[in-house]
C-alpha atoms as a PDB file:
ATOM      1  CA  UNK A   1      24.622 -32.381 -19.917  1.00  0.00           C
ATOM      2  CA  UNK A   2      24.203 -31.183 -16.333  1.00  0.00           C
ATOM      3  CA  UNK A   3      25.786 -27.604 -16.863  1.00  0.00           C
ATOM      4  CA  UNK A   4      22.618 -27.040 -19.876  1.00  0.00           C
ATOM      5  CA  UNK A   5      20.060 -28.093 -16.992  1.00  0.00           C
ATOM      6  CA  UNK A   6      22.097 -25.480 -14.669  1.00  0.00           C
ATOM      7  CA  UNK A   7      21.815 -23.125 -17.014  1.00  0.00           C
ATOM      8  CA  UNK A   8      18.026 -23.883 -18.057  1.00  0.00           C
ATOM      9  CA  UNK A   9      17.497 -23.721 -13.957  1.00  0.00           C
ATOM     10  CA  UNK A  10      19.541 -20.926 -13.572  1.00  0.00           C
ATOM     11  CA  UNK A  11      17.937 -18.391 -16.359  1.00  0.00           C
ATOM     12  CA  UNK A  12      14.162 -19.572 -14.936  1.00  0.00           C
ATOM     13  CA  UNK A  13      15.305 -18.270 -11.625  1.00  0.00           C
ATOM     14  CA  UNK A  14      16.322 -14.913 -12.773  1.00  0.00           C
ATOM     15  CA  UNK A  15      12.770 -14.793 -14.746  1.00  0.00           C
ATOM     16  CA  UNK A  16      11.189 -15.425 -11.606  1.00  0.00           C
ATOM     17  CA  UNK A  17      13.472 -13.078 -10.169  1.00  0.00           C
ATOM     18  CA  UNK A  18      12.886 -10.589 -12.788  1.00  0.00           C
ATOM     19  CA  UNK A  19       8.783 -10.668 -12.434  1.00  0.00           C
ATOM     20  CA  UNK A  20       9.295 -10.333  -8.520  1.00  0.00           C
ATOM     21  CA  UNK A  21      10.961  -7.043  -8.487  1.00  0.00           C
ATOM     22  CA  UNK A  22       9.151  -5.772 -11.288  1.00  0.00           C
ATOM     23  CA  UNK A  23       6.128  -5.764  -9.100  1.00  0.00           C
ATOM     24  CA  UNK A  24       7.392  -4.316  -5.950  1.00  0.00           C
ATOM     25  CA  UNK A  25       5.990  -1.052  -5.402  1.00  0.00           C
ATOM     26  CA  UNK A  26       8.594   1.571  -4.485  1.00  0.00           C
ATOM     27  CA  UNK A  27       7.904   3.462  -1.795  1.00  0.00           C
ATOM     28  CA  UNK A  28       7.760   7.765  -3.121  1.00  0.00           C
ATOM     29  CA  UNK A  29       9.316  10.357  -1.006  1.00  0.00           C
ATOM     30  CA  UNK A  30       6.855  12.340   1.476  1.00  0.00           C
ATOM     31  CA  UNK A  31       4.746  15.089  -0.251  1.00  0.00           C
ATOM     32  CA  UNK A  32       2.560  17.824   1.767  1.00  0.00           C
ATOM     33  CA  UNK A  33      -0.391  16.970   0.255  1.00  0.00           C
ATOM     34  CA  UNK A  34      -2.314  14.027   0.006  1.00  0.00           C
ATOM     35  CA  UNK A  35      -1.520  11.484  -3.036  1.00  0.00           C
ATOM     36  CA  UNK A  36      -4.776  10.034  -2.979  1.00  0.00           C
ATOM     37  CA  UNK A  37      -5.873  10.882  -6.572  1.00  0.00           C
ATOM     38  CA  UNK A  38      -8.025  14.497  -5.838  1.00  0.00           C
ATOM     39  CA  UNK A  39      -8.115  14.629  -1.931  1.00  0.00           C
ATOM     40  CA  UNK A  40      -5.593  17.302  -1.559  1.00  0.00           C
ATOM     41  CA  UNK A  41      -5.690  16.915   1.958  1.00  0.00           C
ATOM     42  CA  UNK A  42      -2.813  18.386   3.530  1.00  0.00           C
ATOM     43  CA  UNK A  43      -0.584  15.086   4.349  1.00  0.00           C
ATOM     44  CA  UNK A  44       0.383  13.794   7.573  1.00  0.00           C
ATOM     45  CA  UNK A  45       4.081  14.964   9.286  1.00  0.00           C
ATOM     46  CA  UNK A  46       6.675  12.321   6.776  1.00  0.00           C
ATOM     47  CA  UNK A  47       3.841  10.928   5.037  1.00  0.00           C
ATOM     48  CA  UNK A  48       2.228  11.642   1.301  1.00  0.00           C
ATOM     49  CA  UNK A  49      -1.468  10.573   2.413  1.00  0.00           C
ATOM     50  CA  UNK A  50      -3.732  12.572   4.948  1.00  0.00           C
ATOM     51  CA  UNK A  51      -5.258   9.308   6.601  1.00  0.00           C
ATOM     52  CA  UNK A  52      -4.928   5.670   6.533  1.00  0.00           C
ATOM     53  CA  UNK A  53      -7.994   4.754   3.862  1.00  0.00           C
ATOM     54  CA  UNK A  54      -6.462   7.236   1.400  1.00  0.00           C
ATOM     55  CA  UNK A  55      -3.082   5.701   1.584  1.00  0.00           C
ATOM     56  CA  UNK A  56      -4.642   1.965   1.439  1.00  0.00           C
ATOM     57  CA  UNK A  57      -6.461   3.172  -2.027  1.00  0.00           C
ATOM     58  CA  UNK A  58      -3.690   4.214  -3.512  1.00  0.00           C
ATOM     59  CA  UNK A  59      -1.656   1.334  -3.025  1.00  0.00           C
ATOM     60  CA  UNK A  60      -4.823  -0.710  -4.385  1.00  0.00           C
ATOM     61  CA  UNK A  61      -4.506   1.369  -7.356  1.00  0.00           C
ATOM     62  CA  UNK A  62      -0.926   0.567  -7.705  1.00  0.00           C
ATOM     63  CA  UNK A  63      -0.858  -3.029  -7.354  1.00  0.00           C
ATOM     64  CA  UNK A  64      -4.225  -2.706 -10.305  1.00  0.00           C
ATOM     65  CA  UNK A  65      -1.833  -1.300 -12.386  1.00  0.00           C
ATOM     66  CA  UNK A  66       1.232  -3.354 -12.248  1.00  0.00           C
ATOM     67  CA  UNK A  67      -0.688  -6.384 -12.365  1.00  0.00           C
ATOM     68  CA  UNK A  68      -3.206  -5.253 -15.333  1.00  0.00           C
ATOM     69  CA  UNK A  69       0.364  -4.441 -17.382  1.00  0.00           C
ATOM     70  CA  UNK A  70       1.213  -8.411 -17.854  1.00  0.00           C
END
């Protein structure tokens, strides 16, 4: 009887688990131009975004999307 609630508990984690790093955003290596949809800004030294506000947008676009997909 206990090991089925284990198990029940144990499966509900790794759901949990499973949503959580499904919605982490992964980080994209450093491009020379900005990745702000059409800036094209040339990007800052090890970065892929030409100024803070264009980086912040695109990681508000990101999040939209991950969390419109459920």
């Amino acid at each position: 009887m206990y090991a089925d609630i284990a198990d029940q508990a144990d499966a509900e984690a790794q759901q949990h688990l499973n949503v959580v790093l499904a919605r982490i955003i992964r980080s994209e290596p450093a491009s020379a131009t900005c990745r702000n949809g059409d800036c094209g800004e040339p990007s800052v030294l090890g970065t892929s975004y030409c100024c803070c506000e264009c980086r912040e947008d695109a990681e508000k676009i990101a999040r939209a999307k991950i969390f419109n997909r459920h």
